[in-house]
N, C-alpha and C. Protein backbone atom coordinates (compact mmCIF):
# COMPACT_ATOMS: atom_id res chain seq x y z
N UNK A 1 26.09 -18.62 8.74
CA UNK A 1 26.70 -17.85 7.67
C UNK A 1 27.79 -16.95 8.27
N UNK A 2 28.75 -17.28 7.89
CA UNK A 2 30.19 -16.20 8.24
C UNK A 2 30.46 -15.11 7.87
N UNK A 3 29.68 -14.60 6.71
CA UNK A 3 29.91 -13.23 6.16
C UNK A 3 29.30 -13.02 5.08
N UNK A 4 28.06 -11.96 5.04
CA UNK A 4 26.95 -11.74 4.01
C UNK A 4 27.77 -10.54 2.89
N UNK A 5 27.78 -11.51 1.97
CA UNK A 5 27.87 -10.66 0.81
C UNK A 5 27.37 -10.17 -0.16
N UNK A 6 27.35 -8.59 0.10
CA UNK A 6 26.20 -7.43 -0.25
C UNK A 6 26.16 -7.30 -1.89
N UNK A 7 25.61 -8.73 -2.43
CA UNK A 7 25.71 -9.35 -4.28
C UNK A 7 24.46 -7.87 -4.70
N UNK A 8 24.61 -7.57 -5.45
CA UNK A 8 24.13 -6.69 -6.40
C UNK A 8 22.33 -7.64 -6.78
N UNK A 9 21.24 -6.88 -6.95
CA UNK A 9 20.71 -7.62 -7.19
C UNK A 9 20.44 -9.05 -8.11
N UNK A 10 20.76 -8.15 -9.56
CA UNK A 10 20.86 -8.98 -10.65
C UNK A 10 21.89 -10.38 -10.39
N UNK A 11 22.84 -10.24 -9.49
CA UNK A 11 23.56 -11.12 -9.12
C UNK A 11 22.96 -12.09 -8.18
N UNK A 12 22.07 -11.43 -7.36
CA UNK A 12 21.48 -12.57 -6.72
C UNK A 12 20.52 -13.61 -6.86
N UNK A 13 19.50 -12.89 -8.28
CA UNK A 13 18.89 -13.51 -8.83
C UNK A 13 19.61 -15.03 -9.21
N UNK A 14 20.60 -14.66 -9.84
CA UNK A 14 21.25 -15.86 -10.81
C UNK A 14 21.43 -17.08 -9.21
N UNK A 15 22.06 -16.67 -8.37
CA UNK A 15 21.81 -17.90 -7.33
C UNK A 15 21.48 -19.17 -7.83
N UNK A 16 21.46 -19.98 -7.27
CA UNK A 16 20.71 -21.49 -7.65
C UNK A 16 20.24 -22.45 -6.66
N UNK A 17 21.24 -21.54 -5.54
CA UNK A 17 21.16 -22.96 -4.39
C UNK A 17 20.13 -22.37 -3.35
N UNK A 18 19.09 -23.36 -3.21
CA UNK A 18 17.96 -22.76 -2.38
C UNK A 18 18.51 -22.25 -1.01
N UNK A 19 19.14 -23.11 -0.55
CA UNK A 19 19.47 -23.12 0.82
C UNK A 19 20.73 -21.76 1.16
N UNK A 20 21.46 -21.49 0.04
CA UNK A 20 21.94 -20.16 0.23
C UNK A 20 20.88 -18.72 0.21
N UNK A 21 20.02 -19.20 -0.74
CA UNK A 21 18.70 -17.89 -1.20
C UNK A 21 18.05 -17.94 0.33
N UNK A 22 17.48 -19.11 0.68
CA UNK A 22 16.90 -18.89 2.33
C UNK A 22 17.62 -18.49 3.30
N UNK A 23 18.86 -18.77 3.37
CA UNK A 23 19.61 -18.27 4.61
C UNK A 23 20.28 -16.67 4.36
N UNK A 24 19.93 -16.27 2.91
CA UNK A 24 19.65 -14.78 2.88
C UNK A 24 18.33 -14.31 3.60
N UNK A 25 17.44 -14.61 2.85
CA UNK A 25 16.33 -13.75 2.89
C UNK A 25 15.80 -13.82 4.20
N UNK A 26 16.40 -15.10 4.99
CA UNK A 26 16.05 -14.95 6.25
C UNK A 26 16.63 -13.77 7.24
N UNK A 27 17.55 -13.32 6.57
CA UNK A 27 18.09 -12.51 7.07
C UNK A 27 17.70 -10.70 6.44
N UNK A 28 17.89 -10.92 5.34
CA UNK A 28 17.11 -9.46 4.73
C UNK A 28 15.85 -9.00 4.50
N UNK A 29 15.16 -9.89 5.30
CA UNK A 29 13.64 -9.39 5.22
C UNK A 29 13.70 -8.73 6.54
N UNK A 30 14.45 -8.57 7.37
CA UNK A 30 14.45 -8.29 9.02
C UNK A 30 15.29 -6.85 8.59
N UNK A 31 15.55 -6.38 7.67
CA UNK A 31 16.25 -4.99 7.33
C UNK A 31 15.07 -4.42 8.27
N UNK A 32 16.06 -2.61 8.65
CA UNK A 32 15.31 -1.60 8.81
C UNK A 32 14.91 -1.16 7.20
N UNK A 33 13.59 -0.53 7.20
CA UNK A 33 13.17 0.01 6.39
C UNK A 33 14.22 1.47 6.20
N UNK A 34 14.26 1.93 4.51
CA UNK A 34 14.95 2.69 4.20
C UNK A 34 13.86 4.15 3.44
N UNK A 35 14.53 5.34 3.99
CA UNK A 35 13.51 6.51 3.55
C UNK A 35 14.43 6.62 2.40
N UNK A 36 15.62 6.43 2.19
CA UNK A 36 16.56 7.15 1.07
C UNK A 36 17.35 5.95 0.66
N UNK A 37 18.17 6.35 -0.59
CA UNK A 37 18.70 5.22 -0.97
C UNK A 37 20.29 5.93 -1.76
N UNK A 38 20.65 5.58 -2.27
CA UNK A 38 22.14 6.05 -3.40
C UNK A 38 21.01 6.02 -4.40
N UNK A 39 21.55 7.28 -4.94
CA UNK A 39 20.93 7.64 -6.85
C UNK A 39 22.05 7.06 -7.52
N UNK A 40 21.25 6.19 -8.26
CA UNK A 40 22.31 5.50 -9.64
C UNK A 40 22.31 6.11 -9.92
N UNK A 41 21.92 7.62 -10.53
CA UNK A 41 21.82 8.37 -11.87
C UNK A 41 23.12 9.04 -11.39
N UNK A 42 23.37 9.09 -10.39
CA UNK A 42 24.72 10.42 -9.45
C UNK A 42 26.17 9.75 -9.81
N UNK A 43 26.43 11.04 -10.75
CA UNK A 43 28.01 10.44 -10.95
C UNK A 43 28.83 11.83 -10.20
N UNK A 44 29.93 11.71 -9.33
CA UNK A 44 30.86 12.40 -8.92
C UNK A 44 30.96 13.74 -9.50
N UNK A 45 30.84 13.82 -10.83
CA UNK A 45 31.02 15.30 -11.26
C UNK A 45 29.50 16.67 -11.32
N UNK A 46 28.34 15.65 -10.80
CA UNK A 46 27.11 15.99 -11.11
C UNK A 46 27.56 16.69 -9.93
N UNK A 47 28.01 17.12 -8.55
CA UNK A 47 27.98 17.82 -7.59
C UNK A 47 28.30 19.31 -7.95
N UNK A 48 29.11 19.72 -9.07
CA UNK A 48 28.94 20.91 -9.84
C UNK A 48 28.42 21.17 -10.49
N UNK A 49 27.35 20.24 -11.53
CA UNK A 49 26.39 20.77 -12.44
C UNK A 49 25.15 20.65 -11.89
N UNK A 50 25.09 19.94 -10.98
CA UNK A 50 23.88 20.03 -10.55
C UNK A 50 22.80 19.01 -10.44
N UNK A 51 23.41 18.01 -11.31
CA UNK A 51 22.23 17.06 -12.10
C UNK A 51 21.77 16.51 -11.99
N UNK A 52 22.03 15.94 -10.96
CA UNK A 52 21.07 14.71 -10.33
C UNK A 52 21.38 14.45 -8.77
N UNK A 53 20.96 14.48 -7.99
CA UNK A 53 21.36 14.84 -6.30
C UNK A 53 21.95 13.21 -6.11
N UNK A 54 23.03 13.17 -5.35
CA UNK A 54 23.68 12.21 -4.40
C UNK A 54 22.61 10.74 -3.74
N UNK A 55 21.39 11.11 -3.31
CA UNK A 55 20.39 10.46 -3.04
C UNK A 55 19.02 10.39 -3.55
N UNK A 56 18.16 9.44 -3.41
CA UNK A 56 17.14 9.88 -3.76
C UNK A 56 15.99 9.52 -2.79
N UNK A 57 14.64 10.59 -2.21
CA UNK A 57 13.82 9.87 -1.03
C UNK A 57 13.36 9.08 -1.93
N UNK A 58 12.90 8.29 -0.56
CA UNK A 58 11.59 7.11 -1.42
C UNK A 58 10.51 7.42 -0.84
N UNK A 59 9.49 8.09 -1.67
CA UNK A 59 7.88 8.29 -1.40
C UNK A 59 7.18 7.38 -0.19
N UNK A 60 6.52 8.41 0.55
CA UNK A 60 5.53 7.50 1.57
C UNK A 60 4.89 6.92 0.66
N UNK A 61 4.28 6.40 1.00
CA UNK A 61 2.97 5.38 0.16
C UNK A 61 1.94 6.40 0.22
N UNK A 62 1.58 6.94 1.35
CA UNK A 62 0.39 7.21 1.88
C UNK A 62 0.19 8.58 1.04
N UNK A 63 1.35 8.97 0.28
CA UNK A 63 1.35 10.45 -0.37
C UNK A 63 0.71 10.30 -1.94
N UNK A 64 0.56 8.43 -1.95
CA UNK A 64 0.67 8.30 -4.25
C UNK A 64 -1.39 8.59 -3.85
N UNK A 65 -1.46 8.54 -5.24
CA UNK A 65 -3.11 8.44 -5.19
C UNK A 65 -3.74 7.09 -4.45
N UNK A 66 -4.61 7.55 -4.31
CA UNK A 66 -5.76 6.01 -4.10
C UNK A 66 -5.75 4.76 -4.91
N UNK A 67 -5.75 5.07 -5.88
CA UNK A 67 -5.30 3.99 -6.74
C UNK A 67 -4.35 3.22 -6.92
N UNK A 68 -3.36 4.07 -6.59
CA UNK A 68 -1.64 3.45 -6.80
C UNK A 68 -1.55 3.03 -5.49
N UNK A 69 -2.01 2.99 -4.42
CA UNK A 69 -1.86 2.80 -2.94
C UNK A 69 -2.86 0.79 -3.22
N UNK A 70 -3.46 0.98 -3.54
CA UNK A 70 -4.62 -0.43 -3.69
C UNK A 70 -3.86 -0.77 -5.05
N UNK A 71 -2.96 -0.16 -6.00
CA UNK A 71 -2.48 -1.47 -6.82
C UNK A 71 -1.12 -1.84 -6.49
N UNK A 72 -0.09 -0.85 -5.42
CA UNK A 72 0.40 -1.74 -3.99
C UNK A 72 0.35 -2.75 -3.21
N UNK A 73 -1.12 -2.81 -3.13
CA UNK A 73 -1.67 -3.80 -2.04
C UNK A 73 -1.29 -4.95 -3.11
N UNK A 74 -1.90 -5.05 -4.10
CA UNK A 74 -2.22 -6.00 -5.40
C UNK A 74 -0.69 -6.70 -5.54
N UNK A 75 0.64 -5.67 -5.76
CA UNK A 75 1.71 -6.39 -5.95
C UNK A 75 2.28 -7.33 -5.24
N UNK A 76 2.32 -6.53 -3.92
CA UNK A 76 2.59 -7.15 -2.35
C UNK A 76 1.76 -8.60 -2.56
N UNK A 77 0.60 -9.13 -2.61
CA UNK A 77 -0.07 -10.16 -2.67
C UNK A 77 0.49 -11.36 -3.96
N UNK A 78 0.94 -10.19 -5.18
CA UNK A 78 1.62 -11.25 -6.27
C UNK A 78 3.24 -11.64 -6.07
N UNK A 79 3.33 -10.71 -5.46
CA UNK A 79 4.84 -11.01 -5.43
C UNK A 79 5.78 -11.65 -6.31
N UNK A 80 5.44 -11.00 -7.01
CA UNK A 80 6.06 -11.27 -8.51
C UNK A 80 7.62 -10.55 -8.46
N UNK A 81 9.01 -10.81 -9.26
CA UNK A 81 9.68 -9.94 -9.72
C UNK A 81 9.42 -8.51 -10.53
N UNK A 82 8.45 -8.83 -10.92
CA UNK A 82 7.47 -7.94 -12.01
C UNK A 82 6.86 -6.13 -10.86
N UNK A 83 6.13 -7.49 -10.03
CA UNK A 83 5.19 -6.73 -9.17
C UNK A 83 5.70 -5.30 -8.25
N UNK A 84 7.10 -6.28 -7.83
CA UNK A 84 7.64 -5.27 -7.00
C UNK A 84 8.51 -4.42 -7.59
N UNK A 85 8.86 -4.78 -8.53
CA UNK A 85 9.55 -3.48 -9.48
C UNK A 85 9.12 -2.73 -9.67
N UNK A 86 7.69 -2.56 -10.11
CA UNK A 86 6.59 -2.07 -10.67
C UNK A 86 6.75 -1.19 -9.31
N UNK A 87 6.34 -1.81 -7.96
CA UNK A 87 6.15 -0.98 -6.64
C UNK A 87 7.44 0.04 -6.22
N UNK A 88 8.42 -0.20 -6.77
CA UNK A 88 9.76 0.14 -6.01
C UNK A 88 9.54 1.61 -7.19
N UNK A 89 9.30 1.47 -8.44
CA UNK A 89 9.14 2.59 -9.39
C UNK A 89 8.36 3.77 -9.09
N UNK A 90 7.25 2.93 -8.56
CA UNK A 90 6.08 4.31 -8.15
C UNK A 90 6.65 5.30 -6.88
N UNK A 91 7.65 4.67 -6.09
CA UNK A 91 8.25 4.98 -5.17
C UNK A 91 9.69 5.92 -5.50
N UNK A 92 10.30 5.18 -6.40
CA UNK A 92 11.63 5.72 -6.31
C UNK A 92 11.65 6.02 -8.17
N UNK A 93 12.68 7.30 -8.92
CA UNK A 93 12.65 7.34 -9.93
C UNK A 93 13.72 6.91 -10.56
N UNK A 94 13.40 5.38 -10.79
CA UNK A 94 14.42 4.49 -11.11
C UNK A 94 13.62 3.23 -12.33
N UNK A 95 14.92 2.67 -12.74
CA UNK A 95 14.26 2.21 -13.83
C UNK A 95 14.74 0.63 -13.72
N UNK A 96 14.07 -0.61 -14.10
CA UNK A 96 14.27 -1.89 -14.17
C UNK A 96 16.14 -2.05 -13.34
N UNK A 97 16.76 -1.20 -14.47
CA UNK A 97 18.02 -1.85 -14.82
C UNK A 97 18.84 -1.52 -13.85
N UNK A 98 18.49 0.23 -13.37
CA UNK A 98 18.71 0.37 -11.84
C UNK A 98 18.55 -0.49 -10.68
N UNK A 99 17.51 -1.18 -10.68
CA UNK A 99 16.94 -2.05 -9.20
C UNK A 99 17.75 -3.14 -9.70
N UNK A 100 18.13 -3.57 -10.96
CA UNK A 100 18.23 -5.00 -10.28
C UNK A 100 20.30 -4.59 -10.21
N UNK A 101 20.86 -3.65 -10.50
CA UNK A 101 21.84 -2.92 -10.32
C UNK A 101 22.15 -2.39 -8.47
N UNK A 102 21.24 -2.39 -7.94
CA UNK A 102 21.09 -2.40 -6.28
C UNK A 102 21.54 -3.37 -6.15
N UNK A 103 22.54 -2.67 -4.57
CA UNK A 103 22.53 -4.05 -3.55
C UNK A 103 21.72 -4.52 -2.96
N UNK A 104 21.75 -5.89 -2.56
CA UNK A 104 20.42 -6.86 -2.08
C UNK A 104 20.22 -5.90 -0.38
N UNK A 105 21.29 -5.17 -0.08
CA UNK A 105 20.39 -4.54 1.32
C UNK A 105 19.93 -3.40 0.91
N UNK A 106 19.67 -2.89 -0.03
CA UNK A 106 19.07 -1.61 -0.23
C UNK A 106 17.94 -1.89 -0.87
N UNK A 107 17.72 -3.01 -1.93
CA UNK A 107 16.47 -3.48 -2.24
C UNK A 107 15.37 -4.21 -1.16
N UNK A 108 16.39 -4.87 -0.37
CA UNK A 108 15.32 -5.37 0.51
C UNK A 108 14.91 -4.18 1.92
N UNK A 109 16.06 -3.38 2.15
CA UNK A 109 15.81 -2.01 2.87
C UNK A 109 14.23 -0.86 2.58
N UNK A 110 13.97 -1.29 0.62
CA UNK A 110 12.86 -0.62 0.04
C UNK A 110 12.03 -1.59 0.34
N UNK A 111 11.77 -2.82 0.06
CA UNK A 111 10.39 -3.76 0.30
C UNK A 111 10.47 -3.85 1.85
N UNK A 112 11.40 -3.40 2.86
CA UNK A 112 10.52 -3.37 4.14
C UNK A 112 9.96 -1.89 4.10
N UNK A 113 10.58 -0.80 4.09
CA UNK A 113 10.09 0.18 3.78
C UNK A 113 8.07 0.25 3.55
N UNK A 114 8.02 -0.70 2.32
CA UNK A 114 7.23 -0.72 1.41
C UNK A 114 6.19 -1.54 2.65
N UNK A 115 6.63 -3.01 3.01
CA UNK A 115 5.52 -3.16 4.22
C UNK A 115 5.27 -2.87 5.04
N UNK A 116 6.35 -2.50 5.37
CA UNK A 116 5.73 -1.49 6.48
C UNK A 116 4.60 -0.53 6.51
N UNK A 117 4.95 -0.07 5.66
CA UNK A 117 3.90 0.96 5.24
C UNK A 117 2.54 0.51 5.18
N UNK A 118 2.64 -0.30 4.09
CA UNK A 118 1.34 -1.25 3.83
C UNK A 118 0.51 -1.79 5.18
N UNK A 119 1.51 -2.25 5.81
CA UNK A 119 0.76 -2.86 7.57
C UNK A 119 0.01 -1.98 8.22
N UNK A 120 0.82 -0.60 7.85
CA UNK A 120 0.22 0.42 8.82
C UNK A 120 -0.84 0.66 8.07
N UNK A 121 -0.91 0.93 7.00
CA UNK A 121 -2.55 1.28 5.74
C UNK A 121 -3.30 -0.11 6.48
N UNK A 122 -3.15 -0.86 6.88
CA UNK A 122 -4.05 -1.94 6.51
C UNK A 122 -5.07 -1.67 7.69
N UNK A 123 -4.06 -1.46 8.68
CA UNK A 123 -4.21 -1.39 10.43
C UNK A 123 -5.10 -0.25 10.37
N UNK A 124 -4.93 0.75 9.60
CA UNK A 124 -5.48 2.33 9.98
C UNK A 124 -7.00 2.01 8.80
N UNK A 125 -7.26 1.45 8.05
CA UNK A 125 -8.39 0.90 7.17
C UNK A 125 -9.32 0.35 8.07
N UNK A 126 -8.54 -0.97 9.04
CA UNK A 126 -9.55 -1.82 9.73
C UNK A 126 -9.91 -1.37 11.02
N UNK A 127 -9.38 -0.07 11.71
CA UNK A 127 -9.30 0.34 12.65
C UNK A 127 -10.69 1.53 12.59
N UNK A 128 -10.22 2.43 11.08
CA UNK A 128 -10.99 3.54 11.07
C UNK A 128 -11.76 3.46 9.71
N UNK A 129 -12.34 2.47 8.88
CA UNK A 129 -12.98 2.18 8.06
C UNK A 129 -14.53 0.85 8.11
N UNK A 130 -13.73 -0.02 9.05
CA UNK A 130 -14.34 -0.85 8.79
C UNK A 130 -15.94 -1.01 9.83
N UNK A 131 -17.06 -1.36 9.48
CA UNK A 131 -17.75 -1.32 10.29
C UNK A 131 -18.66 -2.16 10.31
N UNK A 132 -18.86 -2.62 12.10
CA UNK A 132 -18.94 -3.90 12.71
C UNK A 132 -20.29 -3.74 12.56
N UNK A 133 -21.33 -2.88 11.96
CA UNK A 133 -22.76 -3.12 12.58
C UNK A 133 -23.52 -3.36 10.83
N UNK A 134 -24.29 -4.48 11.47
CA UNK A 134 -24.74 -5.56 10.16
C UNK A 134 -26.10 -4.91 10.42
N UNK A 135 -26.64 -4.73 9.80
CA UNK A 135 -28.53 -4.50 9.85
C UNK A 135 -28.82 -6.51 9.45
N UNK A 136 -29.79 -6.22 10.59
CA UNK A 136 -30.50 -7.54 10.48
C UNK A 136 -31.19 -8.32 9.34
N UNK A 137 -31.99 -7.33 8.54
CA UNK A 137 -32.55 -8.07 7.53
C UNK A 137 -31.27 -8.23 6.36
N UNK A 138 -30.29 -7.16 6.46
CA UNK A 138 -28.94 -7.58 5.57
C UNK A 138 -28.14 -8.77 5.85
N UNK A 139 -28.43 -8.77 7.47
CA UNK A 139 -27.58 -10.60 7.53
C UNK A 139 -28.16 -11.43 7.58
N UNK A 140 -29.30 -11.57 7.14
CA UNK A 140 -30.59 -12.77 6.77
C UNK A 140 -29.88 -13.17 5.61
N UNK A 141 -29.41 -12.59 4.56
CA UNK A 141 -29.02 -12.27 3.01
C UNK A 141 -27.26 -12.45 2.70
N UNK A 142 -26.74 -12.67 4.16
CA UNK A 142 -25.47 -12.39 3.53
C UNK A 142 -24.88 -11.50 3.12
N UNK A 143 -25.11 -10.27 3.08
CA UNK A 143 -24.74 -9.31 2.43
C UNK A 143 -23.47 -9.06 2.57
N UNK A 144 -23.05 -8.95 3.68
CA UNK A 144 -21.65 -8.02 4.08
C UNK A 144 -20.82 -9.08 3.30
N UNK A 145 -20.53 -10.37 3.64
CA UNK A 145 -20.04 -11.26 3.06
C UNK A 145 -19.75 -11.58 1.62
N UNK A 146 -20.86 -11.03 1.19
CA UNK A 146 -21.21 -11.47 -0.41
C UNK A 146 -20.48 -10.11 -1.34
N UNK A 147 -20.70 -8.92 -0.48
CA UNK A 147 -19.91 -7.45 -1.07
C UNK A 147 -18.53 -7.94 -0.61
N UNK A 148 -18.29 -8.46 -0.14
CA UNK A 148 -16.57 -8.30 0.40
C UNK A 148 -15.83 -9.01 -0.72
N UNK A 149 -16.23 -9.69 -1.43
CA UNK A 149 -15.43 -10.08 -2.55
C UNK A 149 -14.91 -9.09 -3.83
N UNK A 150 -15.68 -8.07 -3.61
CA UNK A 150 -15.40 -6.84 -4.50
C UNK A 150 -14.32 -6.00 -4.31
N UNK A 151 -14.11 -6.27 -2.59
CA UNK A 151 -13.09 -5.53 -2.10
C UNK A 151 -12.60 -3.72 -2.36
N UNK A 152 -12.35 -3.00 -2.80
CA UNK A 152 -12.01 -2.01 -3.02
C UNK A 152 -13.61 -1.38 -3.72
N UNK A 153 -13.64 -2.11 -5.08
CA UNK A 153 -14.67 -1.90 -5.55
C UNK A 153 -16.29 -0.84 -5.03
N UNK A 154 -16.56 -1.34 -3.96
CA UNK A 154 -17.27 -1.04 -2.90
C UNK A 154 -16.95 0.29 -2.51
N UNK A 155 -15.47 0.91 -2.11
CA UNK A 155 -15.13 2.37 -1.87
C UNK A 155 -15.77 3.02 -2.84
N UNK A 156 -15.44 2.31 -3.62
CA UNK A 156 -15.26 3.55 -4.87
C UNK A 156 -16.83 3.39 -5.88
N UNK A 157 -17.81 2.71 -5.40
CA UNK A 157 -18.87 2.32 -5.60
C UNK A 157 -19.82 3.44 -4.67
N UNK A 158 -19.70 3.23 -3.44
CA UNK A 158 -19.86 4.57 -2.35
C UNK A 158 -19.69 6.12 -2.57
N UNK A 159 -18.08 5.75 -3.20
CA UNK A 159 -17.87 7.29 -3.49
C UNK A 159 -18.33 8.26 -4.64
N UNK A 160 -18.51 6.84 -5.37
CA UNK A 160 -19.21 7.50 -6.83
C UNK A 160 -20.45 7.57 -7.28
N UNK A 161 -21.26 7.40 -6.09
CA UNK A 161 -22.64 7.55 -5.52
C UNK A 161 -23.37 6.31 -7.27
N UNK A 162 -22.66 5.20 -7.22
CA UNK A 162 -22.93 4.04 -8.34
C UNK A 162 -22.66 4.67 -9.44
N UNK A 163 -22.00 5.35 -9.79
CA UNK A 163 -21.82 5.93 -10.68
C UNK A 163 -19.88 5.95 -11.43
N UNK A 164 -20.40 4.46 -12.29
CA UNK A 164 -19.29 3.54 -12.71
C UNK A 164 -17.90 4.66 -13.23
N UNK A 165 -18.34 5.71 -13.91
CA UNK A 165 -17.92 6.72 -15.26
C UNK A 165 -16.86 7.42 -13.86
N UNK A 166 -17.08 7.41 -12.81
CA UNK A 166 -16.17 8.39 -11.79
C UNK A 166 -15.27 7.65 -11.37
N UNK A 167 -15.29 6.10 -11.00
CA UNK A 167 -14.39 5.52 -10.25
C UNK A 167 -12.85 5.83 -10.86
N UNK A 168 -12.26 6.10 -12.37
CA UNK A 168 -11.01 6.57 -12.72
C UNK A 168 -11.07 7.64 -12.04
N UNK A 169 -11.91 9.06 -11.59
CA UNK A 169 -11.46 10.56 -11.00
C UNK A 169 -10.82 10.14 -9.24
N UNK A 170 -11.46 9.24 -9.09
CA UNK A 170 -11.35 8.97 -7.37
C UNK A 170 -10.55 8.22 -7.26
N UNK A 171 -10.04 7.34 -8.12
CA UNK A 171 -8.56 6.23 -8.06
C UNK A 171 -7.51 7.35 -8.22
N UNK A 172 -7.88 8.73 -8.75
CA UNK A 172 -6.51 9.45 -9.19
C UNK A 172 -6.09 10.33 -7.97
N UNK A 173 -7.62 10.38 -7.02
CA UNK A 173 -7.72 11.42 -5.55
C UNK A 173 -6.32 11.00 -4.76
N UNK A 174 -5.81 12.33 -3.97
CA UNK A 174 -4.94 11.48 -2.93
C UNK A 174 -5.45 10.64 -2.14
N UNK A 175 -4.48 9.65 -1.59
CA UNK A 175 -4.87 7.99 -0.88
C UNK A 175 -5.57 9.19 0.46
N UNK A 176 -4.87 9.91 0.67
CA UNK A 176 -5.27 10.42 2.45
C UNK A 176 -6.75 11.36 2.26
N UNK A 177 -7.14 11.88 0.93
CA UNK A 177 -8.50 12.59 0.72
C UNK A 177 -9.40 11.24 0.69
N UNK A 178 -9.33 10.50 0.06
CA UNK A 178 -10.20 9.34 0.08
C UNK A 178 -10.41 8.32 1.44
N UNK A 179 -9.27 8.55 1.81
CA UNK A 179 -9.23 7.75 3.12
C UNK A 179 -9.76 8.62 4.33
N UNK A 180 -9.98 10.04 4.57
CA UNK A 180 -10.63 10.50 5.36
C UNK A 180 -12.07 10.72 4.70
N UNK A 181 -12.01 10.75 3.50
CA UNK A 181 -14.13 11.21 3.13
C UNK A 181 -14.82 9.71 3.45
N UNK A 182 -13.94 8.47 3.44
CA UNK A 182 -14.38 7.30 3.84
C UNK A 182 -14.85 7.06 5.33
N UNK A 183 -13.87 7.57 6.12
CA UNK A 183 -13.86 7.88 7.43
C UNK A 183 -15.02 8.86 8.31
N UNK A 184 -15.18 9.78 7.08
CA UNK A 184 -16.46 10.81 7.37
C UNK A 184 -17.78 10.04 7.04
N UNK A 185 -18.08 8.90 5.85
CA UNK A 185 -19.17 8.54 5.06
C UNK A 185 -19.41 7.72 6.72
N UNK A 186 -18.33 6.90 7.21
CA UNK A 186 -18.24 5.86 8.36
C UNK A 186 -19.16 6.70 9.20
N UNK A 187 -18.63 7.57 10.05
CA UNK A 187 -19.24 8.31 11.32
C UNK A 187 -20.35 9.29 10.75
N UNK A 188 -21.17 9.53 9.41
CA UNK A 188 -22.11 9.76 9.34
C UNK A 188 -23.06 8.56 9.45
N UNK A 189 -22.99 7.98 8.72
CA UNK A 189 -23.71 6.53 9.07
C UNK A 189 -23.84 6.13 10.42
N UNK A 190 -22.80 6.24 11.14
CA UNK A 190 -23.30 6.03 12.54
C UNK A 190 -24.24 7.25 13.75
N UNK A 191 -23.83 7.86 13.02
CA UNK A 191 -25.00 9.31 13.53
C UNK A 191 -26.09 8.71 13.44
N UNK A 192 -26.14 8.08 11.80
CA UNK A 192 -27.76 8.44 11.40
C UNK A 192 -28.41 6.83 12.14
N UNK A 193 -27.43 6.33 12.25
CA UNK A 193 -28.51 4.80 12.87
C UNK A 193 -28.56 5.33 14.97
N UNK A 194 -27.65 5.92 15.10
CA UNK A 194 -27.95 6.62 16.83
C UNK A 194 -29.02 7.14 16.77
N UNK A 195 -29.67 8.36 15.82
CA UNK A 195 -30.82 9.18 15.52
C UNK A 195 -31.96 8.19 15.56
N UNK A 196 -31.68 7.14 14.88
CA UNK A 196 -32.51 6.47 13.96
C UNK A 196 -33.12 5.68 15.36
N UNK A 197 -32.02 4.98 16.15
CA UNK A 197 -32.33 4.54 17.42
C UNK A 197 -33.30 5.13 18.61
N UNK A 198 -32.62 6.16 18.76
CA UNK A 198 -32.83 7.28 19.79
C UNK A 198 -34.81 7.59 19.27
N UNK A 199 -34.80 8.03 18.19
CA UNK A 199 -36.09 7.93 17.93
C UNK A 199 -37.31 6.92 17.83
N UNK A 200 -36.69 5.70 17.78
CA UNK A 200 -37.56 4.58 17.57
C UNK A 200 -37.43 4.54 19.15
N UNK A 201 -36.91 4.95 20.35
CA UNK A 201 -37.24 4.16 21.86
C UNK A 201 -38.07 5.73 22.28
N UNK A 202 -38.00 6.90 21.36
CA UNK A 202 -38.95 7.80 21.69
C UNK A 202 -40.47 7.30 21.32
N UNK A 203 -40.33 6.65 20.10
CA UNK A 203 -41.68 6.02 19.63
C UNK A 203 -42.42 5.36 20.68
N UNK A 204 -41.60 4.33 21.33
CA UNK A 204 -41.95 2.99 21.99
C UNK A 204 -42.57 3.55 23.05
N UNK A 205 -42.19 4.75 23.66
CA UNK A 205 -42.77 5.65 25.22
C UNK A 205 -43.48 6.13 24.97
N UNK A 206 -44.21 6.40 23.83
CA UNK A 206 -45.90 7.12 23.37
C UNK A 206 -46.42 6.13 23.85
């Protein structure tokens, strides 16, 4: 390709020819991620009234609630036109007609942005959430296996001590309050099976 031309989104949509759409995206998915972007809403004279600032940030992820962070995850997986609009909104305060009004490097500048982010949530979940120790009579049963299809479900099953009527208060918690009381529920549990240990090899020496 001799020279990428920075088509407006809505313009790129219309495309047709696969092999031009791939030898984009092969290229704009490798963007740096973008914290800021141009405010459509900013017209030249707003710098004296005030009205709408020159730029606009785009939200960490890690700052929306718990909820909006896991129905992130959800878009990213559909990858829908739909999906990521939907994602780019919760992020930036912009509307349909705005995004597809972006240039294709500033939209795709926000969806690396956006995985990025996501990679790092995923990494910091399986790193400091997840836990490797199965009780024996639970993996007679399958268990761990058989809950994992619930996926999220399960947090918020934990957190709401089964108690269905709470899971909307805790989807609304910030992502980073939920993600450390998860982190705390983790390393209590492991206290209590060390205790639990430690005492059963005190047993065994009577």
């Amino acid at each position: 390709m001799e020279k990428i031309i920075d088509y407006k989104v809505k313009d790129f949509f219309r495309i047709t020819d696969l092999s031009v759409i791939q030898e984009y995206t092969s290229i704009l998915e490798h963007l740096n991620p973008l914290n800021e972007i141009p405010n459509p809403k900013y017209k030249w004279y707003h710098k004296w009234f005030k009205k709408h600032p020159k730029t606009l940030q785009i939200k960490d992820i890690r700052s929306l609630s718990f909820g909006k962070v896991n129905e992130i995850k959800m878009n990213l997986l559909e990858a829908s036109d739909k999906s990521i609009f939907d994602t780019i909104k919760m992020l930036v305060d912009v509307e349909d007609y705005h995004i597809l009004n972006f240039t294709i490097t500033t939209f795709y500048g926000i969806i690396s942005k956006i995985r990025k982010e996501i990679i790092e949530i995923k990494n910091a979940e399986n790193n400091e959430l997840v836990d490797e120790y199965e009780d024996e009579f639970l993996a007679v049963v399958n268990a761990k296996q058989r809950l994992e299809k619930f996926g999220v479900i399960n947090d918020l099953d934990l957190l709401s001590k089964e108690d269905v009527l709470k899971w909307k208060e805790i989807e609304e918690l910030p992502y980073m309050v939920v993600f450390t009381k998860l982190r705390l529920e983790k390393e209590k549990n492991k206290i209590k099976r060390e205790v639990a240990e430690l005492q059963k090899k005190k047993q065994s020496k009577k």
